[in-house]
Structures are given as structure tokens and as C-alpha cells.
Protein backbone atom coordinates (compact mmCIF):
# COMPACT_ATOMS: atom_id res chain seq x y z
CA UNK A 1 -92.95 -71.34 26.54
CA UNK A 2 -90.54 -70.31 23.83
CA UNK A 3 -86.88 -70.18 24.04
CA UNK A 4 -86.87 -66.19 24.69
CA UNK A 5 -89.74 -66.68 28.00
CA UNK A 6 -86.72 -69.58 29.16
CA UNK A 7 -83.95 -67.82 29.09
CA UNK A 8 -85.68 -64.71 30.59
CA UNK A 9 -87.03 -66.63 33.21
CA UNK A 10 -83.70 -67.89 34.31
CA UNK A 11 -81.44 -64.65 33.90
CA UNK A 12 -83.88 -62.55 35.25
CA UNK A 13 -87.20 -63.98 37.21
CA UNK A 14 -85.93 -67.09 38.54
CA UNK A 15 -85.25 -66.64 42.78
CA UNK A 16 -82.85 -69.07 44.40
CA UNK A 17 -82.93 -70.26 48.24
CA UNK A 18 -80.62 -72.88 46.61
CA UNK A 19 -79.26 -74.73 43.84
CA UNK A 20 -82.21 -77.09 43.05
CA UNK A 21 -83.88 -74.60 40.26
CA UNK A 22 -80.95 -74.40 37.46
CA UNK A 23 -79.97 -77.86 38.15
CA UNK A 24 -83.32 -79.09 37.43
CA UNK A 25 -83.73 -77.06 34.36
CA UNK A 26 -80.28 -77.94 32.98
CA UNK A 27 -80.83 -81.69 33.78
CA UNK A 28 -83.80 -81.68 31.75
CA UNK A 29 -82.24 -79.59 29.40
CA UNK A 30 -79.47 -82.59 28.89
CA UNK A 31 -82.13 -85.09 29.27
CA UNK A 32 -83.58 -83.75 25.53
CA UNK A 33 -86.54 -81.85 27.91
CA UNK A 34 -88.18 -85.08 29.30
CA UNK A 35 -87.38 -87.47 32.37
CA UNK A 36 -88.08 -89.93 34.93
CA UNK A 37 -88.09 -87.86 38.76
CA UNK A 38 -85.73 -90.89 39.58
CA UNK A 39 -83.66 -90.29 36.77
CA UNK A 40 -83.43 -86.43 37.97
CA UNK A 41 -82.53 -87.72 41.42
CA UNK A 42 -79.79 -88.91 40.71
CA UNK A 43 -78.66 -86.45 38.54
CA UNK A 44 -78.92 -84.59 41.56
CA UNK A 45 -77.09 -87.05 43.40
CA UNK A 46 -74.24 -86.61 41.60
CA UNK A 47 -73.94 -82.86 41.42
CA UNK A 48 -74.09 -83.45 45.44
CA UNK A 49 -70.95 -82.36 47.24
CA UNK A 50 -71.72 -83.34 50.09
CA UNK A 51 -73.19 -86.73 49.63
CA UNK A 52 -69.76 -87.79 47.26
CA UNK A 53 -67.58 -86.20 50.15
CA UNK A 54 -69.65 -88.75 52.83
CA UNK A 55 -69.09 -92.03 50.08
CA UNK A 56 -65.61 -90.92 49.95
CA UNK A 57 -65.17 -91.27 53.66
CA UNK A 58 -67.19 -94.42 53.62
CA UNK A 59 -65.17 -95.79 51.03
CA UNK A 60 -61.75 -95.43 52.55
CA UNK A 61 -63.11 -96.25 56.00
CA UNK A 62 -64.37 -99.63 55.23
CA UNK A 63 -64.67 -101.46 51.99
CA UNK A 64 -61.26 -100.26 50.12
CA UNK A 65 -59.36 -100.77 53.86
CA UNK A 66 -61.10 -104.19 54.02
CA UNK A 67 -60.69 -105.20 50.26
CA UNK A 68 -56.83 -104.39 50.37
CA UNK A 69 -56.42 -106.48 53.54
CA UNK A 70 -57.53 -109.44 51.23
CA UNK A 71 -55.38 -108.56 48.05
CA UNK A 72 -58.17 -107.88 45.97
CA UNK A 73 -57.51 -104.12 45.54
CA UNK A 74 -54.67 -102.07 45.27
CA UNK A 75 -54.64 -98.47 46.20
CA UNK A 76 -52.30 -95.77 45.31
CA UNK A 77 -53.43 -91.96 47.10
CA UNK A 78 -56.85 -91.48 45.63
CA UNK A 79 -56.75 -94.17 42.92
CA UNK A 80 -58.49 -97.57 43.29
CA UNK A 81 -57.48 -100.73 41.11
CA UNK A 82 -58.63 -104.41 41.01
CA UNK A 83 -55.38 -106.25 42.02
CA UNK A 84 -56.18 -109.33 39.58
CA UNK A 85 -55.21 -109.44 35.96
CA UNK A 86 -56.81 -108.16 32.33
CA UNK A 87 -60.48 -109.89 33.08
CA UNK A 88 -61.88 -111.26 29.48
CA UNK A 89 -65.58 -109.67 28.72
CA UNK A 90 -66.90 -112.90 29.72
CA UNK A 91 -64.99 -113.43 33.06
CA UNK A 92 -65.99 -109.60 33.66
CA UNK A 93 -69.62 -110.69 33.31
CA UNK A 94 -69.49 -113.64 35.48
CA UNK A 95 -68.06 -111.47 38.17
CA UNK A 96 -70.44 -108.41 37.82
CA UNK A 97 -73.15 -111.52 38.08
CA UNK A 98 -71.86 -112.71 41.02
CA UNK A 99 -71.39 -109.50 43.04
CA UNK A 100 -74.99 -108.84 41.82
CA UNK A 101 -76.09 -111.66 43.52
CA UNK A 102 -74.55 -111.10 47.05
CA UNK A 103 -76.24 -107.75 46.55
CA UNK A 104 -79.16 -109.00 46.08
CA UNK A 105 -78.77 -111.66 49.34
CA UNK A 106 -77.70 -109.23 51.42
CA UNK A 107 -81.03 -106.87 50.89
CA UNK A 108 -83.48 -109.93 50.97
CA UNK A 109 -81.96 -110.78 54.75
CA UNK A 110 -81.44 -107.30 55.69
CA UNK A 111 -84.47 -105.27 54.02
CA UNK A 112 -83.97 -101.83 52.11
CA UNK A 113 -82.98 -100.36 55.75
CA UNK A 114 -79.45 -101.05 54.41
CA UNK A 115 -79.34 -97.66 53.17
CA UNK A 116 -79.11 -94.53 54.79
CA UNK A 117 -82.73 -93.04 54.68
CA UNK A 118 -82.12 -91.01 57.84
CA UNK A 119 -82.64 -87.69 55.91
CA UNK A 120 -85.96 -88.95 54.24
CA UNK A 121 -89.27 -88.27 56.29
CA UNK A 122 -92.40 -87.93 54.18
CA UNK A 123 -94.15 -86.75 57.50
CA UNK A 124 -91.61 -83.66 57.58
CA UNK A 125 -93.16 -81.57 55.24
CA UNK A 126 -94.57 -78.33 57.44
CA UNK A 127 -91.61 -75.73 55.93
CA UNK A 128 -92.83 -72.97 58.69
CA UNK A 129 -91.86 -76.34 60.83
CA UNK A 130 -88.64 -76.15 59.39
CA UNK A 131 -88.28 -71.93 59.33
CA UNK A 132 -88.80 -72.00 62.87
CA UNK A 133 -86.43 -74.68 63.99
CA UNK A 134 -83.46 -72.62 61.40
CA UNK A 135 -85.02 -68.95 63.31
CA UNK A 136 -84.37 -70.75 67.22
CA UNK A 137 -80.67 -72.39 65.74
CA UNK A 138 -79.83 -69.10 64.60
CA UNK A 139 -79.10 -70.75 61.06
CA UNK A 140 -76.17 -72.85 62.47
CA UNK A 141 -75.66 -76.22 63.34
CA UNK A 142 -75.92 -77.25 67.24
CA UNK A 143 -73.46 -79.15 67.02
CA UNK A 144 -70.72 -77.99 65.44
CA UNK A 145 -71.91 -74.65 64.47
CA UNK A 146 -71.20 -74.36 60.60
CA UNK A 147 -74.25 -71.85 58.93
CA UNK A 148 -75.87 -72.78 55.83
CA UNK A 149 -72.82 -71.02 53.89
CA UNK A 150 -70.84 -74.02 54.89
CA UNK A 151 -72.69 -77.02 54.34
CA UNK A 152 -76.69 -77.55 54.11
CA UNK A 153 -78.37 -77.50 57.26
CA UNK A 154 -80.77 -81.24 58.16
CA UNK A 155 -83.74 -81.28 60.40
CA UNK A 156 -82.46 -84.19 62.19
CA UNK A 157 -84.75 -86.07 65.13
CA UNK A 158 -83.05 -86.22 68.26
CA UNK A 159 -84.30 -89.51 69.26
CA UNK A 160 -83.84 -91.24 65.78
CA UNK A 161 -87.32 -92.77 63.83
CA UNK A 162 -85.53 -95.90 63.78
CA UNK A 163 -85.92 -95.97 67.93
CA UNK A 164 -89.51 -94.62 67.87
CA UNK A 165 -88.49 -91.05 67.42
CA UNK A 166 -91.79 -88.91 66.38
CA UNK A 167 -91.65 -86.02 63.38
CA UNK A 168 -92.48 -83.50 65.94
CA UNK A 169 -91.22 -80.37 67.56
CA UNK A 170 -89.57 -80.99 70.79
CA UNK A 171 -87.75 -83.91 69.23
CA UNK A 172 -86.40 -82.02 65.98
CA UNK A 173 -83.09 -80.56 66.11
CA UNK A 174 -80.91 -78.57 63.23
CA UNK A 175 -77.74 -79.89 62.38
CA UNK A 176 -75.38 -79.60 59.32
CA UNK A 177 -75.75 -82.77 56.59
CA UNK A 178 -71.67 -83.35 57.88
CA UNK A 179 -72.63 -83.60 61.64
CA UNK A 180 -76.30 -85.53 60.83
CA UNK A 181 -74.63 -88.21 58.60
CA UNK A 182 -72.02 -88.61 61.70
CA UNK A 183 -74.78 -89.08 64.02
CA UNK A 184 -76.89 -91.46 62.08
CA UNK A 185 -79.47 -93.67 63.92
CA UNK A 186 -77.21 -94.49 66.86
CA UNK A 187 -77.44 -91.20 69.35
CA UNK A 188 -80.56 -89.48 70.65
CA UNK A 189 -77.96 -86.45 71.95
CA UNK A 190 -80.09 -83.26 72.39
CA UNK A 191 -77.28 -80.39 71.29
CA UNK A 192 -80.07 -78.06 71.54
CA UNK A 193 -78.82 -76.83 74.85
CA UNK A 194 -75.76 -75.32 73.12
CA UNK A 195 -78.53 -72.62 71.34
CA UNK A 196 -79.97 -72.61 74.30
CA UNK A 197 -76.88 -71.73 76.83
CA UNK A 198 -76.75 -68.30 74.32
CA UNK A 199 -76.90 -65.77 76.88
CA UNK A 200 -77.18 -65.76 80.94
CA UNK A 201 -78.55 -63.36 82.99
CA UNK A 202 -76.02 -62.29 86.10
CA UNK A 203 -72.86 -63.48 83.74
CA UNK A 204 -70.44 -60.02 83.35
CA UNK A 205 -69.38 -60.69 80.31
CA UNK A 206 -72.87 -62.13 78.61
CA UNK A 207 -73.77 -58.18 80.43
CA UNK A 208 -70.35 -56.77 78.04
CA UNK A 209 -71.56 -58.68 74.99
CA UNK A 210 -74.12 -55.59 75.18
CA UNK A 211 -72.15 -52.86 76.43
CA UNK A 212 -70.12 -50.12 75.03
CA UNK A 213 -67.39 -51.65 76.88
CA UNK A 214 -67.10 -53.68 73.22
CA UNK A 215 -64.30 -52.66 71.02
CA UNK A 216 -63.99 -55.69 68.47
CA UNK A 217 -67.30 -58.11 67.36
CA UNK A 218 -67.99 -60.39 65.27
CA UNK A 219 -71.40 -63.03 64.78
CA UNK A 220 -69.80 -65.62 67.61
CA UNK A 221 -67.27 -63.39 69.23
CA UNK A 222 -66.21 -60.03 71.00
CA UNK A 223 -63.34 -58.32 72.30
CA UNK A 224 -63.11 -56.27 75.35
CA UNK A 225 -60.04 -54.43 77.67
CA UNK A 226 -59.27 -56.41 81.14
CA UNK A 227 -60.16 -54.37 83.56
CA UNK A 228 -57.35 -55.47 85.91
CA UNK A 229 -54.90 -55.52 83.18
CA UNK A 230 -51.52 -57.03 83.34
CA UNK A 231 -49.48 -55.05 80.69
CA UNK A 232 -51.38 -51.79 79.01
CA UNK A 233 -53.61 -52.87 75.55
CA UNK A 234 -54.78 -56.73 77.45
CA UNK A 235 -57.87 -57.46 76.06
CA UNK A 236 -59.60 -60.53 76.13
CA UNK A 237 -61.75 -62.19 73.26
CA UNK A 238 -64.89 -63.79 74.37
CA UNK A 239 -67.59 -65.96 72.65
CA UNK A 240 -70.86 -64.05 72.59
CA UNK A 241 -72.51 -68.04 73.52
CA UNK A 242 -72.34 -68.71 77.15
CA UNK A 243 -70.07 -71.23 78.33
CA UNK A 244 -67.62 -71.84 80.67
CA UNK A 245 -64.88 -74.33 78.89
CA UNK A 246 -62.50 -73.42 76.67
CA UNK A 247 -62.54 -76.85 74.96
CA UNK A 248 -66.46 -76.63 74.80
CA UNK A 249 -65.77 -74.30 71.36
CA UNK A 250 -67.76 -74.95 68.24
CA UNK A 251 -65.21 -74.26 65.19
CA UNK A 252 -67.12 -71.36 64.24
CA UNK A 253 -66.68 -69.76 67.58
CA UNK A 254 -63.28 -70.86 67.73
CA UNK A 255 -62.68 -69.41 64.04
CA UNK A 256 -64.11 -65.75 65.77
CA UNK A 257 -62.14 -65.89 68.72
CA UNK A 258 -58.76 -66.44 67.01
CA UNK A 259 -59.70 -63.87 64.37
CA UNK A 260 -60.48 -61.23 66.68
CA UNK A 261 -56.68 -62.16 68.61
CA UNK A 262 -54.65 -61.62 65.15
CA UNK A 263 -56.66 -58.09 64.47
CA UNK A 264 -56.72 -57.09 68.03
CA UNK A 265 -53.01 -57.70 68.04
CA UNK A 266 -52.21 -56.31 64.59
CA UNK A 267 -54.12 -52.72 66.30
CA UNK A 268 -51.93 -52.76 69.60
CA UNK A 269 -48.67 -53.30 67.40
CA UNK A 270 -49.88 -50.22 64.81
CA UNK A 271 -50.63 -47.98 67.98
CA UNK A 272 -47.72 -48.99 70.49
CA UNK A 273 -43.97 -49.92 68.63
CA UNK A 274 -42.93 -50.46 72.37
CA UNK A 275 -44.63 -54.16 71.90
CA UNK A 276 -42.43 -56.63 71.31
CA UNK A 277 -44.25 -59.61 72.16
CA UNK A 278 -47.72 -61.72 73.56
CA UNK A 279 -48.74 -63.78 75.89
CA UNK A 280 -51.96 -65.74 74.95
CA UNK A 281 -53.69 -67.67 77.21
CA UNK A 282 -57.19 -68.87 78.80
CA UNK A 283 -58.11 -70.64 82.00
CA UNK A 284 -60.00 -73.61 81.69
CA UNK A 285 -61.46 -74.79 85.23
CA UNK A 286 -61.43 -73.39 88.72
CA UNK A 287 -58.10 -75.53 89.13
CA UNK A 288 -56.65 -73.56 86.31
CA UNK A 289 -57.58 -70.26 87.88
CA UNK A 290 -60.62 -69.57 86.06
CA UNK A 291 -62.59 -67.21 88.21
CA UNK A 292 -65.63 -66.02 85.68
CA UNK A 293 -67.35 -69.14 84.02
CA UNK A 294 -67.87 -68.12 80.63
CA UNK A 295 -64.95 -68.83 78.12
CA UNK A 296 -62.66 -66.12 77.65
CA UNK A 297 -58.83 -65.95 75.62
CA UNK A 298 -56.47 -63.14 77.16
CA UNK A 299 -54.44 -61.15 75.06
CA UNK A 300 -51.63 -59.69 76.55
CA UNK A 301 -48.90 -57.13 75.04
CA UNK A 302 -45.23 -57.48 76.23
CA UNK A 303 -42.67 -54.71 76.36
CA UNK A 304 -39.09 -54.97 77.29
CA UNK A 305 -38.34 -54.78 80.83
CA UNK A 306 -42.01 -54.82 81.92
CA UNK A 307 -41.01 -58.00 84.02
CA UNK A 308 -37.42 -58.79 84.99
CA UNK A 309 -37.41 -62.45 83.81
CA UNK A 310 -40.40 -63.12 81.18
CA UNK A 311 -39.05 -66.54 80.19
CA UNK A 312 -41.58 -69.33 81.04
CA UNK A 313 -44.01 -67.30 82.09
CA UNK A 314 -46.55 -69.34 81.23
CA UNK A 315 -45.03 -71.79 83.20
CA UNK A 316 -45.41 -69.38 85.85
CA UNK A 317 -49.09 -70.75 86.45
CA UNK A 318 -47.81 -72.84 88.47
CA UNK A 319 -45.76 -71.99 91.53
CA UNK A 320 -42.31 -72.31 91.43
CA UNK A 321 -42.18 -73.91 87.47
CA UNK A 322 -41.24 -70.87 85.81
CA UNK A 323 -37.92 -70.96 86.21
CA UNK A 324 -36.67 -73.80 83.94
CA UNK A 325 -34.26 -74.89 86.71
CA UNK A 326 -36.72 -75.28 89.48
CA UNK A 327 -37.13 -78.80 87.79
């Protein structure tokens, strides 16, 4: 191939699902055209965001915390220094031979398991496997709900390999490389139901997800009108997903539903200069007053003189506590 067929090849024929094609050709590239696939690993390794993001947290959660309990190291914000004096090149040596040694200890008792290989499954390599299991996540994490525009999305197995877990369909489960290197080997949690709690038959408001009732919507959120409003304009923002807690949010839904209040509010202010104020608020449990159970934010416009006393209102919830002097 010359130089010409290359460059062609990359400005103009080359597809990308993700980032793996340039880097390989540019590592290679800075390798003089030939090298080792381990030495392209971990070339790869570090052009990896999120794997130096995860060592970053592992580093100030453990070793640096547990190394400047001892006085050996010193750190200052984000910089990391031995606390001991100018070494000599021969004291450096000895040292470097030493901590070799430990290493080396430490992975004859403990085996290579020391490492996190819970991303690496040679048996995992069926990608209409993997296609389906992105098509029935909806291309999000179950867990925390982040899409492949925010971090890579893992096939992770619910009941971990290291406990007997099989490379098979009912026990794979998508989740974002963030929420999978969380997890690790210790929980066999299936968040699956979250994809599956998407939509309910009999719920009124799953039924207004599809109705023309909608005025605002978003991927993971919608916005309808109360229909037993308290002021004129109150609307309430719902998650499209079925569920009944507030506090059950992924951010991503929680993202939508707070987006939708600031441009649902930003309309009732253009259309009515009478609003002065709103009251936001959502009830979370039948104690609270929650009377439909799927998760829902009200938005509610205030206008002078529309109630004689509006302070604490909120406080109002509960009998008698919305007067500050009821106390």
C-alpha cells in the first residue's frame, strides 16, 4: 500500500464504531510500522480515559492514603513525592530491586488473579451476543444509565466468573466501564429489572408517555399539564421509565427531568409576566401523599395574591407546620 492508498483510506474509507482504528494505525505509525500486539496494548492502555480515571481513584483511595500514613510519601493536590532525601543511582537501584521483589512475592502467593481481569472473557466473543444485550438496554447502562456517549458500555456477568458465573445470556447484563469496575467480582445484583420496569400497562402516566396530552419530551423524560391544577401553567415532568420513587432516579433521568423544569418554566414566564414565582416539588411514598406510583416532579407557577399567605408552603405538607410559629 503506498502512502497515497493510506492516507485515502483513513480520510475517506475508514468507518469508526470507535476509536480503536486511528489509534492502531498511528501507534504503528510511531512504532516505525512494526510491533508486538502487547506493545500496542498498552499503547492503548494509555490513550484509555477511562482506565487512568479508575487508577487515579485507586491510587488516592488506597496506596498514596496508606503510604502517607507511614511518612513515606508526601502529597500536595494532585502531586505525589517520595518523602526521603536525593536517593544516589545505586541506593535508587537497591530500592527498585527490592520493591521488585515484594512484587514478585506477592503474585507467587496470590496468583495473576491480583489483577482486575473482570472485563476479559475469551468465551464472550458472539458480537450479535453483544448487539442484542446493547438493543434490550436501550444503549444505556442499567445501572446508572449513562449511553455509550458517556463512557463505554461492558457486558458485565451478573453472577461474576469468579463465583461460577457462565458467559451466557440470562446472566449477561450491560453496564458502563465506571459502574462495572465499581461492581467488580463482589455483587451478583441483576439491574436488569430497571430496563425492564420501562413501561406498565394500567399506569396513567406510562398511558400519557403516548398521548397527545405530551407537551415537552425528551429520551428519559416528558412533561405534561396537571389535570387538577393548583395555580394555571402546573405541569408535571415525568420519567418515561416506570417507577414509583423519586430517589430511584438514574442521573440520566434525573438530568431530563430537571431540564424539562428550567424550559418548562422559562415558557410559562415568556407567556404569563403575572408569574412571579415556583413551587417545585414531588411526593415520594404514600406517607408523603403520593397517590399515582410512578415518579413524577410538579411544577407549579405562583402569582401574587393567588394564596393569602404563601410563606412555607411547602411546609404546608404537613398540617399545621406552615406557619413558622406553629413551632
Amino acid at each position: 500500500m503506498t502512502f497515497e492508498e493510506l492516507r485515502t483510506f483513513i480520510a475517506s474509507t475508514m468507518r469508526m464504531s470507535h476509536i480503536y482504528q486511528p489509534l492502531l494505525i498511528k501507534s504503528l505509525i510511531e512504532a516505525g510500522g512494526v510491533s508486538t500486539i502487547r506493545q500496542l496494548a498498552t499503547t492503548f492502555l494509555t490513550n484509555d480515559e477511562s482506565q487512568i480515571v479508575f487508577y487515579e481513584k485507586r491510587l488516592k483511595d488506597m496506596p498514596i492514603k496508606v503510604l502517607a500514613k507511614h511518612g513515606i510519601i508526601a502529597r500536595d493536590g494532585e502531586l505525589v513525592s517520595l518523602s526521603t532525601k536525593k536517593l544516589s543511582l545505586e541506593q535508587k537501584a537497591e530500592l527498585k530491586k527490592l520493591c521488585e521483589q515484594k512484587i514478585q512475592e506477592y503474585i507467587a502467593s496470590r496468583g495473576w488473579k491480583i489483577w482486575d481481569y473482570s472485563l476479559l472473557d475469551d468465551t464472550l466473543t458472539d458480537d450479535k451476543l453483544r448487539f442484542r444485550l446493547l438493543i434490550e438496554a436501550k444503549g444505556r447502562c442499567a445501572l446508572c444509565g449513562a449511553t455509550k456517549d458517556e463512557r463505554p458500555l461492558d457486558v458485565d456477568h451478573i453472577i461474576p466468573r469468579a463465583k461460577g458465573g457462565k458467559t451466557e445470556y440470562a446472566n449477561l447484563q450491560v453496564l458502563c466501564s465506571k459502574c462495572n469496575r465499581t461492581k467488580r467480582d463482589k455483587d451478583d445484583t441483576d439491574y436488569r429489572n430497571l430496563i425492564a420496569a420501562e413501561y406498565k400497562e394500567g399506569c396513567v402516566f406510562c398511558q400519557k408517555s403516548k398521548s397527545k396530552e405530551v407537551i415537552l419530551e425528551t429520551e428519559y423524560a416528558f412533561a405534561v399539564l396537571d389535570v387538577f391544577p393548583a395555580t394555571k401553567g402546573h405541569t408535571l415532568i415525568i420519567p418515561k421509565r416506570h417507577f414509583s420513587d423519586y430517589f430511584e432516579m438514574t442521573q440520566k433521568e434525573y438530568t431530563a427531568t430537571h431540564d424539562l423544569i428550567r424550559i418548562r418554566r422559562k415558557e410559562l414566564i415568556e407567556r404569563d409576566n403575572k408569574i412571579e414565582g415556583f413551587n417545585i416539588g414531588a411526593n415520594a411514598g404514600e406517607v408523603a401523599g403520593q397517590t399515582v406510583g410512578h415518579c413524577h416532579v410538579h411544577l407549579i407557577p405562583r402569582r401574587r395574591g393567588d394564596t393569602p399567605n404563601p410563606r412555607g408552603v411547602i411546609r404546608g405538607a404537613i398540617s399545621n407546620k406552615m406557619d413558622y410559629n406553629s413551632e
